[in-house]
N, C-alpha and C. Protein backbone atom coordinates (compact mmCIF):
# COMPACT_ATOMS: atom_id res chain seq x y z
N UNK A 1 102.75 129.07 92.20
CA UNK A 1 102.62 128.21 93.36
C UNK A 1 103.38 128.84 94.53
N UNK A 2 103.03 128.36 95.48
CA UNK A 2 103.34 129.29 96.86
C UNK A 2 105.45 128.89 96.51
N UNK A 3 106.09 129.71 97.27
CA UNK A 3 107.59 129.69 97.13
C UNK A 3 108.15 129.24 98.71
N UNK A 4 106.86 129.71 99.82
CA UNK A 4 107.69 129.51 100.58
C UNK A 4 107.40 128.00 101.03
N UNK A 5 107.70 127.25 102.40
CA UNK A 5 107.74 125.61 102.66
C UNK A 5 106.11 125.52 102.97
N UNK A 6 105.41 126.70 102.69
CA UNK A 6 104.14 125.93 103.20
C UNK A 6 103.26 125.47 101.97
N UNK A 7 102.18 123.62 102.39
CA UNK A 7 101.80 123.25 101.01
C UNK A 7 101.12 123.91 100.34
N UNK A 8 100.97 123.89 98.74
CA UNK A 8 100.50 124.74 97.99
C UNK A 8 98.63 124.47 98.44
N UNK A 9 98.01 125.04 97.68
CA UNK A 9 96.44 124.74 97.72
C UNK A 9 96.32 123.93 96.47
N UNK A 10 94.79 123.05 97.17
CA UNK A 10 94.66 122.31 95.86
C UNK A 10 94.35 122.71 94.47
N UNK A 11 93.84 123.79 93.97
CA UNK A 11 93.82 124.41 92.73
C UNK A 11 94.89 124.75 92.61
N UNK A 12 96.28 125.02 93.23
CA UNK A 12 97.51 125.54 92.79
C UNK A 12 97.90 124.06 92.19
N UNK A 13 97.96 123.25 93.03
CA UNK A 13 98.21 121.66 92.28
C UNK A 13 97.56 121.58 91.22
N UNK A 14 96.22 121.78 91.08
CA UNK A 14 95.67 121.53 89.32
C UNK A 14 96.17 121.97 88.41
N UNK A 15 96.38 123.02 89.09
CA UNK A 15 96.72 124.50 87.91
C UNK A 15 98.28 123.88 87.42
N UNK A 16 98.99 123.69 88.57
CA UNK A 16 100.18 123.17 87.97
C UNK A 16 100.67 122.43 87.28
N UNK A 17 99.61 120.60 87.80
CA UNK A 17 99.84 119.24 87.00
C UNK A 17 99.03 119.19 86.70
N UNK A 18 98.03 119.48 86.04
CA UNK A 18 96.72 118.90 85.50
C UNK A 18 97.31 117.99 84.30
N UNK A 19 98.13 118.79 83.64
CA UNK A 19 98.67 118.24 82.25
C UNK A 19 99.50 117.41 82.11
N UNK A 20 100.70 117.68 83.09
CA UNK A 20 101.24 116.56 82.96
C UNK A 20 100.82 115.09 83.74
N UNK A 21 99.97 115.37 84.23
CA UNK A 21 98.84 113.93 85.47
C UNK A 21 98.49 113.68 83.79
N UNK A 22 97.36 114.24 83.50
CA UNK A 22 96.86 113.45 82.30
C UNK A 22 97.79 112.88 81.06
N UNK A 23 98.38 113.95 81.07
CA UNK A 23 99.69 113.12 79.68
C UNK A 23 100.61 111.41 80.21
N UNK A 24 100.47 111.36 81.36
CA UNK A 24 101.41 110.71 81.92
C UNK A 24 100.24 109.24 81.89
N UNK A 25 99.27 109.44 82.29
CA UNK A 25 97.72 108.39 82.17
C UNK A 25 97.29 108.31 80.51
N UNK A 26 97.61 109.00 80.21
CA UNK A 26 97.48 109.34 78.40
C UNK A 26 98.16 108.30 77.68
N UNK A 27 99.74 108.57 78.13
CA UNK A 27 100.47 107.52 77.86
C UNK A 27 100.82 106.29 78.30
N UNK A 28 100.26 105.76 79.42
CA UNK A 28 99.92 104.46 80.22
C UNK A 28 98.62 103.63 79.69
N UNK A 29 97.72 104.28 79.90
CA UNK A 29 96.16 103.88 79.43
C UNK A 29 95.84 103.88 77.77
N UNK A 30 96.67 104.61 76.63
CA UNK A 30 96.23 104.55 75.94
C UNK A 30 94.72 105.00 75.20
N UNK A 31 93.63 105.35 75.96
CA UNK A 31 92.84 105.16 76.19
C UNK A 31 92.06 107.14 76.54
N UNK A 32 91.70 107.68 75.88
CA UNK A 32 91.49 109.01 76.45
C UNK A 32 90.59 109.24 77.49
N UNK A 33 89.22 108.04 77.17
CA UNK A 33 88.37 108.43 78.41
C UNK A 33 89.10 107.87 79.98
N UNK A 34 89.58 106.42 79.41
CA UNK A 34 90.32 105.78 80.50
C UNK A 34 91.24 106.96 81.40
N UNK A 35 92.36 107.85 80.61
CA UNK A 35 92.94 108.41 81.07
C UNK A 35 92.24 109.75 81.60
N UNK A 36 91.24 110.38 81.28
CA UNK A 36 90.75 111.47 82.10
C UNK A 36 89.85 110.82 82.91
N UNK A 37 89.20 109.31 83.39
CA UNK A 37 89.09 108.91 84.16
C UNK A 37 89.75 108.77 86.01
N UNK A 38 91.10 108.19 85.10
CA UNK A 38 92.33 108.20 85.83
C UNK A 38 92.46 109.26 86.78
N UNK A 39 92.99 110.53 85.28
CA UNK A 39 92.89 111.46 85.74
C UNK A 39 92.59 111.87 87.14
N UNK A 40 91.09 112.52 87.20
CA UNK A 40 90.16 112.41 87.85
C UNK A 40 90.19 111.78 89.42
N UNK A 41 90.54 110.23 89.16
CA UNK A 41 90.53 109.44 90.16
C UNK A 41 92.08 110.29 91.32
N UNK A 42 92.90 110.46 90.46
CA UNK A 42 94.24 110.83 91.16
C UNK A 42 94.38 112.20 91.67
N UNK A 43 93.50 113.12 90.74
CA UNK A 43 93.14 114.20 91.74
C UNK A 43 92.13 114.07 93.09
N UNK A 44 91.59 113.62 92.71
CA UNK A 44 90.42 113.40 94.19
C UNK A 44 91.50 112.38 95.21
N UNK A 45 92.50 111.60 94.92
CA UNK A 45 93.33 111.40 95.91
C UNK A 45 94.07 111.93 96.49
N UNK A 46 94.75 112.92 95.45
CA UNK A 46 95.76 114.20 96.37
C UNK A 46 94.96 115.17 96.96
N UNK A 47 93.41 115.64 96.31
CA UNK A 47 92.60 116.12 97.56
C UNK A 47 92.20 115.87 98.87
N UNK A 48 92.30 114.74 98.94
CA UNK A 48 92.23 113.78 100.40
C UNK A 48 93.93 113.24 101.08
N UNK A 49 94.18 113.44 100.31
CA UNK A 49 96.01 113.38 100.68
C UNK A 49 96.67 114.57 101.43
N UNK A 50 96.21 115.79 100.57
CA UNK A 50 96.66 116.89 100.86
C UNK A 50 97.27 117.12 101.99
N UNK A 51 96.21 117.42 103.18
CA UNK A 51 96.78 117.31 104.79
C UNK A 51 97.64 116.80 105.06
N UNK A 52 98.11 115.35 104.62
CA UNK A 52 98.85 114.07 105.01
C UNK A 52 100.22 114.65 104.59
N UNK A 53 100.61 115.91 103.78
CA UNK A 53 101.63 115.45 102.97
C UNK A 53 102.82 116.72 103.60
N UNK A 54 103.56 115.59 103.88
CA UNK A 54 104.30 116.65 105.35
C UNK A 54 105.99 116.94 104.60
N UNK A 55 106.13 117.14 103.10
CA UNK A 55 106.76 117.47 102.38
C UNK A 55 108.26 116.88 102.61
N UNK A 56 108.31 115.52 102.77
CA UNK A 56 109.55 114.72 102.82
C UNK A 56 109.82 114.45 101.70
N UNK A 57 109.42 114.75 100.76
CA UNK A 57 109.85 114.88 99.34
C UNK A 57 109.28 116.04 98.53
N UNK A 58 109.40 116.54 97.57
CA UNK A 58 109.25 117.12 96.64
C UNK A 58 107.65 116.66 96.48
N UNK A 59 106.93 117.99 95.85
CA UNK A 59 105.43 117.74 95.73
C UNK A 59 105.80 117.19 94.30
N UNK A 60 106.05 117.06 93.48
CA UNK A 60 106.48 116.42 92.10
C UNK A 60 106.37 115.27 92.10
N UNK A 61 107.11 114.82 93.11
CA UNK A 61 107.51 113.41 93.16
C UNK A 61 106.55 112.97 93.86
N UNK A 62 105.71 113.32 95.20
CA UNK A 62 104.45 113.13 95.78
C UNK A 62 103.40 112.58 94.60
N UNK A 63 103.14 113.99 94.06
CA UNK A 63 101.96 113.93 92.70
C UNK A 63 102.20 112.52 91.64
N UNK A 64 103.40 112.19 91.58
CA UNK A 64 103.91 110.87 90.54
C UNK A 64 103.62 110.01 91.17
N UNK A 65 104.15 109.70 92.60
CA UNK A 65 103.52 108.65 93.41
C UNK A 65 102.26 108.08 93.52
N UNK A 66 101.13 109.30 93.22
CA UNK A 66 99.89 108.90 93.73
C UNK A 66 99.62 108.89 92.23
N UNK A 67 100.08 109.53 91.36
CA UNK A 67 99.90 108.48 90.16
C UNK A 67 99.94 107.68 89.39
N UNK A 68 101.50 107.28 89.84
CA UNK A 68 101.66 105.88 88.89
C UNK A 68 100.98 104.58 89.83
N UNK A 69 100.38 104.88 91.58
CA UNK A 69 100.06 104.20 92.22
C UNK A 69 98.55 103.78 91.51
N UNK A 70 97.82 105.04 91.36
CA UNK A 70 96.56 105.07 90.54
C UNK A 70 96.70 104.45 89.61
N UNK A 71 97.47 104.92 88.73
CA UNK A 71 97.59 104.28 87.22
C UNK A 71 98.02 102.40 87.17
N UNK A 72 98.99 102.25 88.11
CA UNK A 72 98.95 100.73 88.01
C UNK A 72 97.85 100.02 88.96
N UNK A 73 96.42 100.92 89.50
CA UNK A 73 95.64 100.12 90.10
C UNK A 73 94.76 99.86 88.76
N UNK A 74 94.58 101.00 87.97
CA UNK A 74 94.03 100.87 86.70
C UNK A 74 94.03 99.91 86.24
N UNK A 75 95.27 99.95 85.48
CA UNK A 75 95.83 98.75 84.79
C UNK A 75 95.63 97.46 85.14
N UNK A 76 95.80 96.94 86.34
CA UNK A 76 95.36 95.93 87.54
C UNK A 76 94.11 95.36 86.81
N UNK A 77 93.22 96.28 87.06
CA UNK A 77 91.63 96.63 87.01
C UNK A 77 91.47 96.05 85.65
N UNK A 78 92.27 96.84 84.82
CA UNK A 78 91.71 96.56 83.47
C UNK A 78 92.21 95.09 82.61
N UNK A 79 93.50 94.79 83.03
CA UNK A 79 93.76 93.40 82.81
C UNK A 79 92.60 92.33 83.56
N UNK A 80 91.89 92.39 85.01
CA UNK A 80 91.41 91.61 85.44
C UNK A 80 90.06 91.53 84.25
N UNK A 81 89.50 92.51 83.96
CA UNK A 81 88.62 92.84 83.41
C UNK A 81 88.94 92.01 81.83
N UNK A 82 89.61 91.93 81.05
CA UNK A 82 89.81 91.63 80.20
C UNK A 82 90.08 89.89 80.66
N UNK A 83 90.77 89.34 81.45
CA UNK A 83 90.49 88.17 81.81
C UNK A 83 89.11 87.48 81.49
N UNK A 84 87.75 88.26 82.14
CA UNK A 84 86.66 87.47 82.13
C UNK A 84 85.86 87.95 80.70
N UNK A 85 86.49 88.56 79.91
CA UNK A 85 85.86 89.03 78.51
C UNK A 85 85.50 90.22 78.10
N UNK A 86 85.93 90.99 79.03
CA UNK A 86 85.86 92.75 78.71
C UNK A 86 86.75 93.21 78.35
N UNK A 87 86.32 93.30 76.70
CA UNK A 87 87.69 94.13 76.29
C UNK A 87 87.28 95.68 76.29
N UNK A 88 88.01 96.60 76.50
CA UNK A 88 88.46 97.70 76.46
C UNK A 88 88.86 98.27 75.29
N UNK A 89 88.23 99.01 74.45
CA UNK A 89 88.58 99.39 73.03
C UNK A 89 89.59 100.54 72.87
N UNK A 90 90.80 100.08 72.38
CA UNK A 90 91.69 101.81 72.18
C UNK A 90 90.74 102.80 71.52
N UNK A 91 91.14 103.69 71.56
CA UNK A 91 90.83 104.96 70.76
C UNK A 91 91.59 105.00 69.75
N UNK A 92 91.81 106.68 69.69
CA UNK A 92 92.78 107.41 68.34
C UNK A 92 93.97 107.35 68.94
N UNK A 93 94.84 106.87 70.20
CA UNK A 93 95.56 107.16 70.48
C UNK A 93 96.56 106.83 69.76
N UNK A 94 96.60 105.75 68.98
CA UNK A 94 97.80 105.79 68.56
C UNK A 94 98.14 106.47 66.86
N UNK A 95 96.75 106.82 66.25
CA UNK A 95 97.10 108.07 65.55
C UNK A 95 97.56 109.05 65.88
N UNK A 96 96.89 109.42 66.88
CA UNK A 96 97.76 110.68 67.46
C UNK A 96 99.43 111.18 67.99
N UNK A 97 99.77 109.62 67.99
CA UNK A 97 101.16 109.42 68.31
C UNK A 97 102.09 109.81 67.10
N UNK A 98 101.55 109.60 65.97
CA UNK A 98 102.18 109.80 64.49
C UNK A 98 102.04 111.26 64.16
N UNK A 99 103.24 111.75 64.41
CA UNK A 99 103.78 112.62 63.30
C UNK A 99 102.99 113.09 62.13
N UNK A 100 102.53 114.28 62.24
CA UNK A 100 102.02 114.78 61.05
C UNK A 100 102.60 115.20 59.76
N UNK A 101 103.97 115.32 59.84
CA UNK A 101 104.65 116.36 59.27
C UNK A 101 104.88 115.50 57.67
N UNK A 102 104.85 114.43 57.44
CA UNK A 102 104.52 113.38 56.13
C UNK A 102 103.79 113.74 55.31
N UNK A 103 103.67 113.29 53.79
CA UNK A 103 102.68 114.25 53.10
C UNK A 103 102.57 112.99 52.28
N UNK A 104 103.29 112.14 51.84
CA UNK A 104 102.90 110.62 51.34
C UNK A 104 102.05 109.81 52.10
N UNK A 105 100.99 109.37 51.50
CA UNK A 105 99.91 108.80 52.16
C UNK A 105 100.82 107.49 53.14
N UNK A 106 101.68 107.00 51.85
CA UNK A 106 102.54 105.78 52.46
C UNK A 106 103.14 105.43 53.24
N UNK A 107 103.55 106.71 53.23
CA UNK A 107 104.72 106.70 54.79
C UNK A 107 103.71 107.51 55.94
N UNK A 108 102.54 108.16 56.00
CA UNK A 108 101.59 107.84 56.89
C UNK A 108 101.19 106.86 57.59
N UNK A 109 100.82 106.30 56.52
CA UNK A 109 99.90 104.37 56.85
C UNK A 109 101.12 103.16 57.48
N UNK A 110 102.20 104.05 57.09
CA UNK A 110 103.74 103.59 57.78
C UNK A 110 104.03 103.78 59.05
N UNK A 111 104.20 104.99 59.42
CA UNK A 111 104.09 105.52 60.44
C UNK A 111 103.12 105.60 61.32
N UNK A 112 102.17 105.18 60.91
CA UNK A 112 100.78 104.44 62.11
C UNK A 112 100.62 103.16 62.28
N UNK A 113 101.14 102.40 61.72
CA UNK A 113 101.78 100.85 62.09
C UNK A 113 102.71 100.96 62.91
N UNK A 114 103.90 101.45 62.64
CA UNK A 114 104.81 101.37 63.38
C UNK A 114 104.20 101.84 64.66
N UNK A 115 103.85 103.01 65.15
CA UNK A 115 103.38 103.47 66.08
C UNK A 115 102.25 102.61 66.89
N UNK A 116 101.58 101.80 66.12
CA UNK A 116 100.64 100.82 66.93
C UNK A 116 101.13 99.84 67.74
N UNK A 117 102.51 99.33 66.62
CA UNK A 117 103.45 98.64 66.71
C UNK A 117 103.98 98.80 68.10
N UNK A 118 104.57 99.59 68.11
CA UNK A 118 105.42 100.03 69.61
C UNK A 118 104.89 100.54 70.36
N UNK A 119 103.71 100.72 70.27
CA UNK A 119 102.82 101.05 71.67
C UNK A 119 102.23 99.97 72.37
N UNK A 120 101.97 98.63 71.34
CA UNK A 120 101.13 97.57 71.52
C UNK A 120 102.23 96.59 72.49
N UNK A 121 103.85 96.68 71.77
CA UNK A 121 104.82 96.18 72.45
C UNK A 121 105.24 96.77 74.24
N UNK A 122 104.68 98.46 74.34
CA UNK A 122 105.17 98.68 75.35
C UNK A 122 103.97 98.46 76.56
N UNK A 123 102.80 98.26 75.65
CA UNK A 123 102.20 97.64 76.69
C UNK A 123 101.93 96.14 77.24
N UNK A 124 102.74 95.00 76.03
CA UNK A 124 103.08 94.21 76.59
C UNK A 124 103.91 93.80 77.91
N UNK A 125 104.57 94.94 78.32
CA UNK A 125 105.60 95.04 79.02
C UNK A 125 105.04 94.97 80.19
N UNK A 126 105.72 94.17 81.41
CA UNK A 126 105.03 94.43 82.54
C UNK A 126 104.70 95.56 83.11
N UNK A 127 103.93 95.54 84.10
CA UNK A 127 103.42 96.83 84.61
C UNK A 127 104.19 98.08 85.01
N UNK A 128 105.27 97.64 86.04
CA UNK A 128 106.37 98.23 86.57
C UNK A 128 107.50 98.90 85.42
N UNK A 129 107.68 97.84 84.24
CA UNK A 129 108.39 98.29 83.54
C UNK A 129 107.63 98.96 82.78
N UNK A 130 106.74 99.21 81.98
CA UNK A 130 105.69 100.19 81.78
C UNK A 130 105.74 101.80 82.29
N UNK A 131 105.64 101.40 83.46
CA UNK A 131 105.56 102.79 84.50
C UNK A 131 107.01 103.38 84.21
N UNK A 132 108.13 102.26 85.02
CA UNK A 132 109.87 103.45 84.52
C UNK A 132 109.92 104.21 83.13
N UNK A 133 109.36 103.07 82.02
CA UNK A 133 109.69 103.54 80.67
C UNK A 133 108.79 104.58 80.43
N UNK A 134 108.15 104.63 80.52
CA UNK A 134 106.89 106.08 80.25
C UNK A 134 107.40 106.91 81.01
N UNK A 135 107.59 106.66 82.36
CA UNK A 135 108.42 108.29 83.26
C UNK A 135 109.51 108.77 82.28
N UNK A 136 110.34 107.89 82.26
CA UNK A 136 111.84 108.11 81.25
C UNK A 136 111.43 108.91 80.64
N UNK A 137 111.05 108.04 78.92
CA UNK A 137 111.11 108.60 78.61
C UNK A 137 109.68 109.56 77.63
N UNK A 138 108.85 109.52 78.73
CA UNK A 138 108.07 110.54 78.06
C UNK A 138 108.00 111.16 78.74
N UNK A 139 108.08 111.38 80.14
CA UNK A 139 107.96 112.17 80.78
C UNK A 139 109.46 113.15 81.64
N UNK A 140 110.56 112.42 81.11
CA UNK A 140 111.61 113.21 81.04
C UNK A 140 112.01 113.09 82.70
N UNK A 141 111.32 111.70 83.11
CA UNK A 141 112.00 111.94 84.70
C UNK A 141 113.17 111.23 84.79
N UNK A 142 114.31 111.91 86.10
CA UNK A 142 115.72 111.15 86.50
C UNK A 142 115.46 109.80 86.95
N UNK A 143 115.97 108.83 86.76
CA UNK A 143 116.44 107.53 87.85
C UNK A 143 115.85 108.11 88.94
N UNK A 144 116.39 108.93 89.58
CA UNK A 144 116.11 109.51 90.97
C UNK A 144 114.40 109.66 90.91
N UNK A 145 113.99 110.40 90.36
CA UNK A 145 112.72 110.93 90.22
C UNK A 145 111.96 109.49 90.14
N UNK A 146 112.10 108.50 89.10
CA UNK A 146 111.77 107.35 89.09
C UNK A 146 111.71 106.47 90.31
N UNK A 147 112.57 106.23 90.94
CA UNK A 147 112.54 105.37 92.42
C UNK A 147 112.06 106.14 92.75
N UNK A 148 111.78 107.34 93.10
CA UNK A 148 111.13 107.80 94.25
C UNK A 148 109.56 107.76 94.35
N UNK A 149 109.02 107.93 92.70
CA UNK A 149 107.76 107.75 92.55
C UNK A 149 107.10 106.33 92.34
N UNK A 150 108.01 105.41 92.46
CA UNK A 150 107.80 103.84 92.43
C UNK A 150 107.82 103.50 93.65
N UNK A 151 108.75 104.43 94.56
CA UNK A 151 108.85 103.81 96.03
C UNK A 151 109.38 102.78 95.43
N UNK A 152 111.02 102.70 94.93
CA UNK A 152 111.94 102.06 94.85
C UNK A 152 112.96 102.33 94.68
N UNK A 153 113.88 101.21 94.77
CA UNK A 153 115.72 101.87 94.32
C UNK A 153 116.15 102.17 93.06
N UNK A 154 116.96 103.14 93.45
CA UNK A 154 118.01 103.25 92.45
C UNK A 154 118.35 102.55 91.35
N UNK A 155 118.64 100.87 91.71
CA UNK A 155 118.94 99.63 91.00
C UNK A 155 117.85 99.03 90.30
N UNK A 156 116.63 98.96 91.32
CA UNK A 156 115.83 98.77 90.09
C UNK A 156 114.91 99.83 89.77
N UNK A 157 115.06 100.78 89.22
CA UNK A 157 114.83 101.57 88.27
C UNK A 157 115.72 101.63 86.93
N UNK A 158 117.18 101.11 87.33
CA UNK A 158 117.79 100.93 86.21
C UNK A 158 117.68 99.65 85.47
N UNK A 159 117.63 98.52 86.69
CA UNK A 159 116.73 97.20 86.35
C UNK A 159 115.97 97.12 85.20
N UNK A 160 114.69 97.98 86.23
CA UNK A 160 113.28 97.95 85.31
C UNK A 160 113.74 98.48 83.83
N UNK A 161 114.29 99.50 83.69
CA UNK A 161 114.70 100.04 82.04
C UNK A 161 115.26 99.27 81.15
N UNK A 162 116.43 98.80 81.74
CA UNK A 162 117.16 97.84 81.06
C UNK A 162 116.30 96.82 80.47
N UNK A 163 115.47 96.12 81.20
CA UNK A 163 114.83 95.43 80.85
C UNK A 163 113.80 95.42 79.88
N UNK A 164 112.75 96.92 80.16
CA UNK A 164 111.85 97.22 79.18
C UNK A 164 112.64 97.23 77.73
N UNK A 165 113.84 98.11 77.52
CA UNK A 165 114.73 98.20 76.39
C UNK A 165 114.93 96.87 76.09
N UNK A 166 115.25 96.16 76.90
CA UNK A 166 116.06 94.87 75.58
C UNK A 166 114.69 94.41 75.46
N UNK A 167 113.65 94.25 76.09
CA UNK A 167 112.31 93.38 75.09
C UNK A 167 111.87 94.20 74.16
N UNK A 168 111.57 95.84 74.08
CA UNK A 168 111.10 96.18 73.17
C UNK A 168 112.14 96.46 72.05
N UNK A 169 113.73 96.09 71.99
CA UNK A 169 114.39 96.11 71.10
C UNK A 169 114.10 94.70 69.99
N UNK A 170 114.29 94.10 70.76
CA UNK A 170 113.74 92.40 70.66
C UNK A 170 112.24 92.42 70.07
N UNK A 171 111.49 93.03 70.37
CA UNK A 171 110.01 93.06 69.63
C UNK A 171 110.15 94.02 68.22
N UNK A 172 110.91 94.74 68.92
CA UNK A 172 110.71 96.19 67.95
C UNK A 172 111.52 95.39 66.23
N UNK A 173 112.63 95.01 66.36
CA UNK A 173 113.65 94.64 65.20
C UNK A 173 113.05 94.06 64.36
N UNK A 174 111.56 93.32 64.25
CA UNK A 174 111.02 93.46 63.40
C UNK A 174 110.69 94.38 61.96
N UNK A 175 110.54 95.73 62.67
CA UNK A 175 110.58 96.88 61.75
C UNK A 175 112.19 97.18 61.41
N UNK A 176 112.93 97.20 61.81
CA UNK A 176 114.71 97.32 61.47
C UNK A 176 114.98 96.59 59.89
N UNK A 177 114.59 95.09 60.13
CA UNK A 177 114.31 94.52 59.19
C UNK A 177 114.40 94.24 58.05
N UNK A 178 112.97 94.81 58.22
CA UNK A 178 112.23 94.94 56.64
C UNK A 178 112.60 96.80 55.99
């Protein structure tokens, strides 16, 4: 990607986030077509963005913006949708979340419960808290990085976490348990 202050081109942006745009909708949507939908949708916005983007932040944090903006219009979309009787079918995603490395069928069929388990819980979670907890921690972003791509503070970004954590501890202790 270009080094010096001028913006990169838009294939330098693909080339760069393609993967992590989709991993990040991957893990929001659940959903693979949903998420290369997404996808899709959020590149053709930073293509039309491009010009606009007069580098008051970090293109990182730009690119997160216009996707967790995308991604919670999604979501929006797809809750309304499910309101009037459209459900939306997961995929494999949450096999795919499980660990291969098991060789007992048992603790497979274990480990894909659980995993349904806590994916099903984190998408109970409101939207916002959704979005911090997936930046966190799947996507390995700072507090900082977080408000900035929420277009919010500091406070609540730590807010929003805190919060996602104690409900999905609270949902989760089910499995602790037993």
């Amino acid at each position: 990607m270009n080094t010096n202050n001028t913006t990169p081109t838009f294939e330098e942006i693909v080339q760069a986030y393609d993967t992590k745009v989709y991993k990040l909708c991957w893990y929001l949507l659940k959903n693979r077509s949903d998420a290369q939908d997404c996808t899709q949708d959020i590149f053709i916005a930073i293509y039309q963005a491009l010009p606009k983007f007069k580098q008051e932040s970090s293109l990182g944090t730009w690119i997160y913006r216009i996707s967790c903006n995308k991604c919670y219009e999604f979501l929006r979309r797809k809750k309304r949708k499910k309101r009037f009787g459209i459900h939306v079918p997961l995929d494999d995603f949450f096999a795919q979340t499980v660990s291969s490395h098991q060789e007992n069928p048992e603790e497979i069929q274990l480990s894909k419960e659980q995993a349904i388990y806590f994916w099903k819980a984190v998408e109970r979670l409101p939207i916002q808290q959704q979005l911090a907890y997936t930046l966190f921690h799947m996507e390995g972003m700072s507090y900082q990085q977080i408000a900035a791509a929420l277009e919010t503070s500091l406070s609540a970004v730590e807010s929003l976490l805190f919060r996602a954590r104690r409900q999905l501890a609270k949902e989760l202790s089910f499995w602790q348990t037993n």
